[in-house]
C-alpha atoms as a PDB file:
ATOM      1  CA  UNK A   1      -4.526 -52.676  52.721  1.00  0.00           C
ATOM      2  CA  UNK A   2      -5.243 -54.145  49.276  1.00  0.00           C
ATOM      3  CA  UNK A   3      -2.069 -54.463  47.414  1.00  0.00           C
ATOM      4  CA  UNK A   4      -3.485 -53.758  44.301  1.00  0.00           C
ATOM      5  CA  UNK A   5      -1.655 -50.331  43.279  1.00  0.00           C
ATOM      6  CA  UNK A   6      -4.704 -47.121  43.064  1.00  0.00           C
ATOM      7  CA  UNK A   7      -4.530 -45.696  39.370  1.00  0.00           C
ATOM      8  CA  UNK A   8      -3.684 -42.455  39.220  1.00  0.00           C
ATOM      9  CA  UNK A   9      -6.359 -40.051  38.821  1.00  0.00           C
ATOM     10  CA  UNK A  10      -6.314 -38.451  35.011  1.00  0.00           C
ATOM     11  CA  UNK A  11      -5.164 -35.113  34.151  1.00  0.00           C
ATOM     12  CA  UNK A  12      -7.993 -32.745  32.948  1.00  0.00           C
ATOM     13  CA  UNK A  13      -7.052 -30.218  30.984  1.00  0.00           C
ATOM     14  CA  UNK A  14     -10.143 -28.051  31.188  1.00  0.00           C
ATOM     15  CA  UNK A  15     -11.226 -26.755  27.926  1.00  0.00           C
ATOM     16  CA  UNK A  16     -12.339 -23.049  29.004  1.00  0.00           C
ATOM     17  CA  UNK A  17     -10.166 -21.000  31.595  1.00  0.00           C
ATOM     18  CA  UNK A  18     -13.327 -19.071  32.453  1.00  0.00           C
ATOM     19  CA  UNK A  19     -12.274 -15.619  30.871  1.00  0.00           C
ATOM     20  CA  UNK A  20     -14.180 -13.753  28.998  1.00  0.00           C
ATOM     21  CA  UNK A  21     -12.821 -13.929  24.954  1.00  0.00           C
ATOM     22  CA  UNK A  22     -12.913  -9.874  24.488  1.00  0.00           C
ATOM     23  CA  UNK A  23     -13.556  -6.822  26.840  1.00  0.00           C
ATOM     24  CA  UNK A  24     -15.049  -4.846  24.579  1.00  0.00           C
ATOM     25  CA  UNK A  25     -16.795  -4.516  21.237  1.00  0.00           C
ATOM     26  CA  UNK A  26     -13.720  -3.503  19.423  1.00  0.00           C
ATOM     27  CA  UNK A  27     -11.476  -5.901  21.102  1.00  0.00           C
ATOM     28  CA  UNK A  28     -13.843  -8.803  20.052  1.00  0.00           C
ATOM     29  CA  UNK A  29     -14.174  -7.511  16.419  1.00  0.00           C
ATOM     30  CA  UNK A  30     -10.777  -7.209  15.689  1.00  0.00           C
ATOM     31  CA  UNK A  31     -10.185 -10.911  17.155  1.00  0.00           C
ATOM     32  CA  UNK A  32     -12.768 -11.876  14.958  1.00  0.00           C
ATOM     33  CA  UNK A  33     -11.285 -10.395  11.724  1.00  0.00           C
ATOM     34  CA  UNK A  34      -7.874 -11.544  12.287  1.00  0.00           C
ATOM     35  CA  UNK A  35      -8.874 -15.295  12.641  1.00  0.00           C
ATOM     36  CA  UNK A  36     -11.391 -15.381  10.340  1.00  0.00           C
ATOM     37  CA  UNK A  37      -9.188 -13.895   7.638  1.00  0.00           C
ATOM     38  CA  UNK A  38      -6.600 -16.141   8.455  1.00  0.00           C
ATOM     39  CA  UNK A  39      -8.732 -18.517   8.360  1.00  0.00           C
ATOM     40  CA  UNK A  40     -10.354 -18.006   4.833  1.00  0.00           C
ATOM     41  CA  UNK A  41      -6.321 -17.148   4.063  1.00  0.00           C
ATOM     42  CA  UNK A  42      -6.346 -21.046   4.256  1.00  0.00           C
ATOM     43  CA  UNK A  43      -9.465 -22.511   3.676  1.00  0.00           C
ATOM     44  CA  UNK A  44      -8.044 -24.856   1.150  1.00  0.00           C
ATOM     45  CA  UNK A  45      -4.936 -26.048   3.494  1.00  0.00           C
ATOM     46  CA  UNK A  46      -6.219 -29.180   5.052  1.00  0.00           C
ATOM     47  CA  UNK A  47      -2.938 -28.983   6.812  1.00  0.00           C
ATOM     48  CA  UNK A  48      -3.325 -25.999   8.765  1.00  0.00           C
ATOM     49  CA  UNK A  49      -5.315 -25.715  11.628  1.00  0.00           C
ATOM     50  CA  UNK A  50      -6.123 -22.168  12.361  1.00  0.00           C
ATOM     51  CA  UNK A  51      -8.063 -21.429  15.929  1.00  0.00           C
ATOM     52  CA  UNK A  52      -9.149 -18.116  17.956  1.00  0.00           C
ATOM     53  CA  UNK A  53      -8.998 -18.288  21.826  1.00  0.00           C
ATOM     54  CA  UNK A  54      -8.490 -21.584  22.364  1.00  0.00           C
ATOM     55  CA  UNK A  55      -6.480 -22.957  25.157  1.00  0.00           C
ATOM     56  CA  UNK A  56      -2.859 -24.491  24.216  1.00  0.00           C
ATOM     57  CA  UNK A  57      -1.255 -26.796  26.397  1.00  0.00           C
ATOM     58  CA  UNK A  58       2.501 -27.139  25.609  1.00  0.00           C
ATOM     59  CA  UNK A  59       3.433 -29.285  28.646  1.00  0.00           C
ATOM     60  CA  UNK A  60       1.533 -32.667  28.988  1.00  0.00           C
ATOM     61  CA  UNK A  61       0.934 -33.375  32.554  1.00  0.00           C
ATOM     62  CA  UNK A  62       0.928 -30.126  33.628  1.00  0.00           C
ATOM     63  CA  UNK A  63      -2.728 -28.367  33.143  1.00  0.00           C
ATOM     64  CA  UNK A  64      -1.612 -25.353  34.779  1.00  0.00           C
ATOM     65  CA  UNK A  65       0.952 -24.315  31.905  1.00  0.00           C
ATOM     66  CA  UNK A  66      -1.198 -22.563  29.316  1.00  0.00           C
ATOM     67  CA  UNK A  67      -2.884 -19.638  27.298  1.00  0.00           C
ATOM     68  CA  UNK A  68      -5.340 -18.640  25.003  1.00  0.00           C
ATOM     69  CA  UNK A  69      -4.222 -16.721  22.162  1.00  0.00           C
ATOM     70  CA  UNK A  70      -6.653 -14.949  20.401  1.00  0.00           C
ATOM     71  CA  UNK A  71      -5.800 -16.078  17.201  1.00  0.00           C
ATOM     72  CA  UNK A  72      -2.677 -18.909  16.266  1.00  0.00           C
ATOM     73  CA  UNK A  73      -1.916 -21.029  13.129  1.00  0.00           C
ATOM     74  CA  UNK A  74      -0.210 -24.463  13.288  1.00  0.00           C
ATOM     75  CA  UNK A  75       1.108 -25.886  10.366  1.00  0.00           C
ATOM     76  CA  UNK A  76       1.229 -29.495   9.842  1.00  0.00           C
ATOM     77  CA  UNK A  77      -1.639 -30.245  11.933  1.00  0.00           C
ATOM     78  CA  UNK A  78      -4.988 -31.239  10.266  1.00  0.00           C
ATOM     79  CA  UNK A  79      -8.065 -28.960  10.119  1.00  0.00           C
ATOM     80  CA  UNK A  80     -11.037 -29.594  12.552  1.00  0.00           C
ATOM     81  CA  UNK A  81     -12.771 -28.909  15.642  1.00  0.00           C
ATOM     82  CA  UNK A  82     -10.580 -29.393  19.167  1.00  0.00           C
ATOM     83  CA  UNK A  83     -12.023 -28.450  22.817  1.00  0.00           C
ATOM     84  CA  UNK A  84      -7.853 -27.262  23.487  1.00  0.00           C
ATOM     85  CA  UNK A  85      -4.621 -27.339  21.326  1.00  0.00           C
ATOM     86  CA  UNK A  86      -2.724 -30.404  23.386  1.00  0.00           C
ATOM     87  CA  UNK A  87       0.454 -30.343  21.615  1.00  0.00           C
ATOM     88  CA  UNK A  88       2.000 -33.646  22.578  1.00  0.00           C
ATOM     89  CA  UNK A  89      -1.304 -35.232  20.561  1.00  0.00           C
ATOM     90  CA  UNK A  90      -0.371 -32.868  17.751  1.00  0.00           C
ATOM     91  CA  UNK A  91       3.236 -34.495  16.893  1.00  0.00           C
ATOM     92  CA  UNK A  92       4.835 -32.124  19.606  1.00  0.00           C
ATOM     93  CA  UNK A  93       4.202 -28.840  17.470  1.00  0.00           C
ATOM     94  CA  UNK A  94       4.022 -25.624  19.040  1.00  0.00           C
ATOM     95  CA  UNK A  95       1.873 -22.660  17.350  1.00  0.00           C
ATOM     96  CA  UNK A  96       4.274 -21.314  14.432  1.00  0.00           C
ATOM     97  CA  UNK A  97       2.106 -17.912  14.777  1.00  0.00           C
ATOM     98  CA  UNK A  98       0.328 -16.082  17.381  1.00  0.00           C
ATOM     99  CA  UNK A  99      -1.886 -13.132  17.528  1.00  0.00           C
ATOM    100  CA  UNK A 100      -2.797 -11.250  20.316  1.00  0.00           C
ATOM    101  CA  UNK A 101      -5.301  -8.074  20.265  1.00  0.00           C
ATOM    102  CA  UNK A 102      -4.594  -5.865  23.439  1.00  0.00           C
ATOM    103  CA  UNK A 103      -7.545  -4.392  26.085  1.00  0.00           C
ATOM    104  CA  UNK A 104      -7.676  -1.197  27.798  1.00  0.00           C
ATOM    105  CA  UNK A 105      -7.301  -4.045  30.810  1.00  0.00           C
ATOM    106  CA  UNK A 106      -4.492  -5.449  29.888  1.00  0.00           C
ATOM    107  CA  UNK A 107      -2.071  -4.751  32.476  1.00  0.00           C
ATOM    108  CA  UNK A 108       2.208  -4.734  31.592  1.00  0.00           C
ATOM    109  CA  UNK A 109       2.597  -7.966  33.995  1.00  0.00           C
ATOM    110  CA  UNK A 110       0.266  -9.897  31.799  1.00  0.00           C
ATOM    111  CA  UNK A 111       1.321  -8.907  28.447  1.00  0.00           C
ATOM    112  CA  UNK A 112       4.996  -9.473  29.475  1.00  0.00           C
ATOM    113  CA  UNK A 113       3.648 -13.235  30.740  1.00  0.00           C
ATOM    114  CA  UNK A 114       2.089 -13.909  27.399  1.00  0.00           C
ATOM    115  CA  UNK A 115       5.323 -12.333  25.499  1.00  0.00           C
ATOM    116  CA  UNK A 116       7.646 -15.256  28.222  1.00  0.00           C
ATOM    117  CA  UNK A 117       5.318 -18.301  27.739  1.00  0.00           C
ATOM    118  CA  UNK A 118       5.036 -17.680  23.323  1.00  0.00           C
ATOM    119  CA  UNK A 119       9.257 -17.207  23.559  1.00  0.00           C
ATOM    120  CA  UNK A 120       9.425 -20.304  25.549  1.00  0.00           C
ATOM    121  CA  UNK A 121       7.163 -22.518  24.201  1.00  0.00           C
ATOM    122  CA  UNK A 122       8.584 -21.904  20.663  1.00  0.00           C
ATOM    123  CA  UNK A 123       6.187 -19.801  18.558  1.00  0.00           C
ATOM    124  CA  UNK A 124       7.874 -18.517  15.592  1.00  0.00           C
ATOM    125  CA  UNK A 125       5.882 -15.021  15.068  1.00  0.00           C
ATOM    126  CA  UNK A 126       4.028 -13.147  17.494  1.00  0.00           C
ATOM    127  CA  UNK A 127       2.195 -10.434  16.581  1.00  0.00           C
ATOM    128  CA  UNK A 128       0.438  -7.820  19.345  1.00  0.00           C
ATOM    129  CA  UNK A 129      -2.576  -5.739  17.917  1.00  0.00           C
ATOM    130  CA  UNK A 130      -3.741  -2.730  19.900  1.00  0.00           C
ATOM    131  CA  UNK A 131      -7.207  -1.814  18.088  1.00  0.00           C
ATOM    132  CA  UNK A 132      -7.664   1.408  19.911  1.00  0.00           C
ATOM    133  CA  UNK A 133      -4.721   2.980  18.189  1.00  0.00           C
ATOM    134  CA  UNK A 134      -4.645   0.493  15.213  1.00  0.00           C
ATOM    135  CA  UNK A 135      -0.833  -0.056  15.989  1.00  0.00           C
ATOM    136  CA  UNK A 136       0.991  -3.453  15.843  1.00  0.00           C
ATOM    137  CA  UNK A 137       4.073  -4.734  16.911  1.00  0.00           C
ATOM    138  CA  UNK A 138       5.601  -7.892  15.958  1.00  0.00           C
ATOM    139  CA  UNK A 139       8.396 -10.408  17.021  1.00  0.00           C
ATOM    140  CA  UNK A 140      10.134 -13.345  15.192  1.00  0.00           C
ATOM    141  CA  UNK A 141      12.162 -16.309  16.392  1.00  0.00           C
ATOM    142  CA  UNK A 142      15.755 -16.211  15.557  1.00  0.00           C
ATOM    143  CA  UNK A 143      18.606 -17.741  17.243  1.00  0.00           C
ATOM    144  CA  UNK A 144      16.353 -19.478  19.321  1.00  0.00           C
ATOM    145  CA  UNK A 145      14.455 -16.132  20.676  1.00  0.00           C
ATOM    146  CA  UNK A 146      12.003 -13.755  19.548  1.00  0.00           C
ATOM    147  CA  UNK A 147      13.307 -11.235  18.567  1.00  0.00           C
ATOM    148  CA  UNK A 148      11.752  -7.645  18.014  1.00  0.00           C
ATOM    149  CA  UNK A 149      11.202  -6.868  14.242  1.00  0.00           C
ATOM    150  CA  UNK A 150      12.456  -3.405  14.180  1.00  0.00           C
ATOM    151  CA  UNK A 151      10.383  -2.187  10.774  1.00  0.00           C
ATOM    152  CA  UNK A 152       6.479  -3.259  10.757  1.00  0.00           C
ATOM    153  CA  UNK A 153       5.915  -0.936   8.013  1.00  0.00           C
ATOM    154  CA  UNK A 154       6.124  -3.394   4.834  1.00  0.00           C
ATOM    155  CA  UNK A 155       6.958  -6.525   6.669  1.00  0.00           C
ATOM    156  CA  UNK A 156       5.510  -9.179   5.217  1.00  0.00           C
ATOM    157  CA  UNK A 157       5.079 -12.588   7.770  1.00  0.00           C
ATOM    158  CA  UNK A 158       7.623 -15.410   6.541  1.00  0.00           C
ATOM    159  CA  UNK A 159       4.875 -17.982   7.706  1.00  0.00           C
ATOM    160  CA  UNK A 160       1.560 -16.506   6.586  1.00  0.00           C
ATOM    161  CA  UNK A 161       2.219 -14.510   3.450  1.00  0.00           C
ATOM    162  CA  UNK A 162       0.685 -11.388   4.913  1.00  0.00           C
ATOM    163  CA  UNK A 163       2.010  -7.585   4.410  1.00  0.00           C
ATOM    164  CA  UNK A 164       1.888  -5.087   7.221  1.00  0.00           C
ATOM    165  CA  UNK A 165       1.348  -1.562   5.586  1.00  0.00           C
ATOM    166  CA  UNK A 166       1.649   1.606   7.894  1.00  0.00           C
ATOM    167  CA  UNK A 167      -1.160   3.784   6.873  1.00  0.00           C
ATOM    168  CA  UNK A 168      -1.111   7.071   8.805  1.00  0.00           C
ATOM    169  CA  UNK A 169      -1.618   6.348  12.649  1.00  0.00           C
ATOM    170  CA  UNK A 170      -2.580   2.528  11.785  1.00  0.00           C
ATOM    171  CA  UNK A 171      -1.169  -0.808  10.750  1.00  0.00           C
ATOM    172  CA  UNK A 172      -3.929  -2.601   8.726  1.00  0.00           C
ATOM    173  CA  UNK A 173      -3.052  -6.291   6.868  1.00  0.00           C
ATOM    174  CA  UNK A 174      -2.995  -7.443   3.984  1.00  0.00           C
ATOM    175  CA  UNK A 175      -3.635 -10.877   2.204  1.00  0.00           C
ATOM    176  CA  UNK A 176      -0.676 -12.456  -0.183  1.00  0.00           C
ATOM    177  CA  UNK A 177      -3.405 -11.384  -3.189  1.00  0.00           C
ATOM    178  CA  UNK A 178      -3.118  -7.661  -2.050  1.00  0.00           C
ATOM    179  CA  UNK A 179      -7.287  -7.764  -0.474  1.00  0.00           C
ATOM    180  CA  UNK A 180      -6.920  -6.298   3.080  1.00  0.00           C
ATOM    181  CA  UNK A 181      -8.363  -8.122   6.377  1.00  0.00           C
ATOM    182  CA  UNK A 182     -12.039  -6.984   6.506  1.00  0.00           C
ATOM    183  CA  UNK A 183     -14.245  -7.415   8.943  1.00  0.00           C
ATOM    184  CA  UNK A 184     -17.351  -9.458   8.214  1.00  0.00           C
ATOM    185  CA  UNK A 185     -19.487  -6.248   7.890  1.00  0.00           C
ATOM    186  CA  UNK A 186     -16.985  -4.498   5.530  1.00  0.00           C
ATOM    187  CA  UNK A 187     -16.992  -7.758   3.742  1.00  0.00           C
ATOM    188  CA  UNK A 188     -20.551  -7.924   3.495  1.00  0.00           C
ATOM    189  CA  UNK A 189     -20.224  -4.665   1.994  1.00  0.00           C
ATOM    190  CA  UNK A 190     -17.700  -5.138  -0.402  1.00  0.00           C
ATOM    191  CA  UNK A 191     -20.256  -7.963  -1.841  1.00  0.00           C
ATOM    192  CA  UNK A 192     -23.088  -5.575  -2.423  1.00  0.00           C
ATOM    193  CA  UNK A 193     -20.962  -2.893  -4.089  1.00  0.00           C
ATOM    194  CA  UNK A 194     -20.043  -5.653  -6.488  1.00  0.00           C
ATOM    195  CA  UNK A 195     -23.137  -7.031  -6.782  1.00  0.00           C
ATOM    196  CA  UNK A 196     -24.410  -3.081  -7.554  1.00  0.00           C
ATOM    197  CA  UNK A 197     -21.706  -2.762 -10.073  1.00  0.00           C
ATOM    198  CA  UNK A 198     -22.289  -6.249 -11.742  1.00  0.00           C
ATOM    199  CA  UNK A 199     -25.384  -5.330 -11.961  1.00  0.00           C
ATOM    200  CA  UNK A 200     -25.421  -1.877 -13.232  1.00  0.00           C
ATOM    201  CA  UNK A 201     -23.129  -3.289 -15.833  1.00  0.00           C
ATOM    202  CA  UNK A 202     -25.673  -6.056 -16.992  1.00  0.00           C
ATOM    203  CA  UNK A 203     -28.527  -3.311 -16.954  1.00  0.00           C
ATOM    204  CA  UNK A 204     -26.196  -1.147 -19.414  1.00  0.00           C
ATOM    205  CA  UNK A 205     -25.133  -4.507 -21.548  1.00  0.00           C
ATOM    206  CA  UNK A 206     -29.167  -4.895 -21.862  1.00  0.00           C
ATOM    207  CA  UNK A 207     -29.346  -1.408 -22.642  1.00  0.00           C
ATOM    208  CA  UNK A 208     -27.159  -1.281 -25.711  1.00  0.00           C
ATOM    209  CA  UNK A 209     -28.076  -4.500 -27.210  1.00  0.00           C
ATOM    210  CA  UNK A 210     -31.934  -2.681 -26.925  1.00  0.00           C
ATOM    211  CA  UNK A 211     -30.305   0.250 -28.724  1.00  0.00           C
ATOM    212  CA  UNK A 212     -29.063  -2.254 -30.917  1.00  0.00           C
ATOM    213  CA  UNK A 213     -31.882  -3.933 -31.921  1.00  0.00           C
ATOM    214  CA  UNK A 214     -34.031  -0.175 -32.479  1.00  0.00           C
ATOM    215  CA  UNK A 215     -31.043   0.518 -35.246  1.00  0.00           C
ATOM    216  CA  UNK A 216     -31.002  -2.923 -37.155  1.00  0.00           C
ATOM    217  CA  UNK A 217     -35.263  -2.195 -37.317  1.00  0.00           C
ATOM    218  CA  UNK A 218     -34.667   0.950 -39.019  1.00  0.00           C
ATOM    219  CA  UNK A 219     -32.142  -0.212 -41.008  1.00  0.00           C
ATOM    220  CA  UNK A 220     -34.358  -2.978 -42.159  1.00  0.00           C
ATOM    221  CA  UNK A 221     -37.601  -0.563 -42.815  1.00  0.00           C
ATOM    222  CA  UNK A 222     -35.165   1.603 -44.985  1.00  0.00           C
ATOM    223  CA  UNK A 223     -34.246  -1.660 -47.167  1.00  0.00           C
ATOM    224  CA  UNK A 224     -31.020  -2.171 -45.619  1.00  0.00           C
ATOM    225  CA  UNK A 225     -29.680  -5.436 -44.437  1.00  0.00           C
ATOM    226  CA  UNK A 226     -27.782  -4.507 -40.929  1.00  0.00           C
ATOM    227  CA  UNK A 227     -26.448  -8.120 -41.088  1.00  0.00           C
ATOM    228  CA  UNK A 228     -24.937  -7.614 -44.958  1.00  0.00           C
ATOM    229  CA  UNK A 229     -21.198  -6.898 -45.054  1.00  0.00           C
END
């Protein structure tokens, strides 16, 4: 036998764990809004990195410890692309906030797994979205645990800035400027409206300086100076 030692074979840490990101339409939209208005939230932050269903490994070595939230923000970590979240190459931090939107196939087991691995791993805020009922519950870290926030209805997240508002039957969110999350499609929206209403306002502007004009001529034919004080 050679007595030159065998290397040991590297750890992959695969970047997909095969699972679908959504089960449904509205699943997938309201993962969609969360991050990307999180994402916009920060746009200007080169120092937080803000990701949707990507794969965070807490525990180097171990390839088997880790999940997928469907939305998280690190602070202190740069911007950028990453095939996983590998926290000991991100100066050992852990996800300060975590999102997760709920399925009708979620089962308890699962969502009491992802509730054990977030309080373990140390996320700060956890926040569990169910879109078919448009409630949300939320937990935050205190004396080392998460803790259940008893009141969602005006909370506002210590980390992110953003206001939970009870609205009937639903929680929606808002941004620190007030704006509520909307979806890309409601966005979209928004932008015509304003673009309608800019414009309607530029078409009466036009209008009146027209009218304007019409006076001053008449003014002028009738030997008056519009333009003498």
């Amino acid at each position: 036998m050679s007595s030159t030692a065998v290397a040991a074979a590297p750890v992959v840490y695969p970047d997909s764990d095969g699972q679908p990101m959504a089960d449904n339409t509205r699943q997938f939209r309201a993962i969609v809004t969360i991050q990307g208005n999180l994402d916009a939230l920060f746009r200007n932050r080169p120092d937080v990195f803000v990701a949707g269903d990507l794969l965070w490994y807490p525990v180097e070595g171990r390839p088997d410890i880790r999940r997928a939230p469907d939305a998280m923000v690190v602070f202190g970590r740069p911007r950028g692309d990453r095939g996983s979240y590998r926290q000991w190459e991100e100066d050992g931090i852990a996800p300060h906030v975590v999102f997760e939107v709920l399925s009708p196939g979620n089962r308890l087991a699962e969502i009491a797994a992802k509730f054990e691995f977030y309080d373990q791993y140390g996320v700060e805020e956890y926040y569990l979205y169910d879109p078919e009922s448009g409630d949300l519950s939320g937990w935050q870290r205190r004396e080392g645990r998460l803790r259940v926030i008893p009141e969602i209805d005006g909370w506002i997240s210590p980390r992110l800035g953003v206001r939970f508002v009870r609205e009937g039957d639903q929680v929606r969110m808002y941004l620190p400027d007030g704006r509520p999350f909307l979806s890309f499609v409601e966005l979209q929206a928004q932008m015509e409206a304003e673009r309608e209403r800019a414009e309607a306002e530029r078409e009466r502007a036009e209008a009146e300086r027209q009218r304007a004009e019409r006076l001053a001529a008449r003014l002028r034919a009738l030997g008056v100076d519009p333009d003498q004080e």
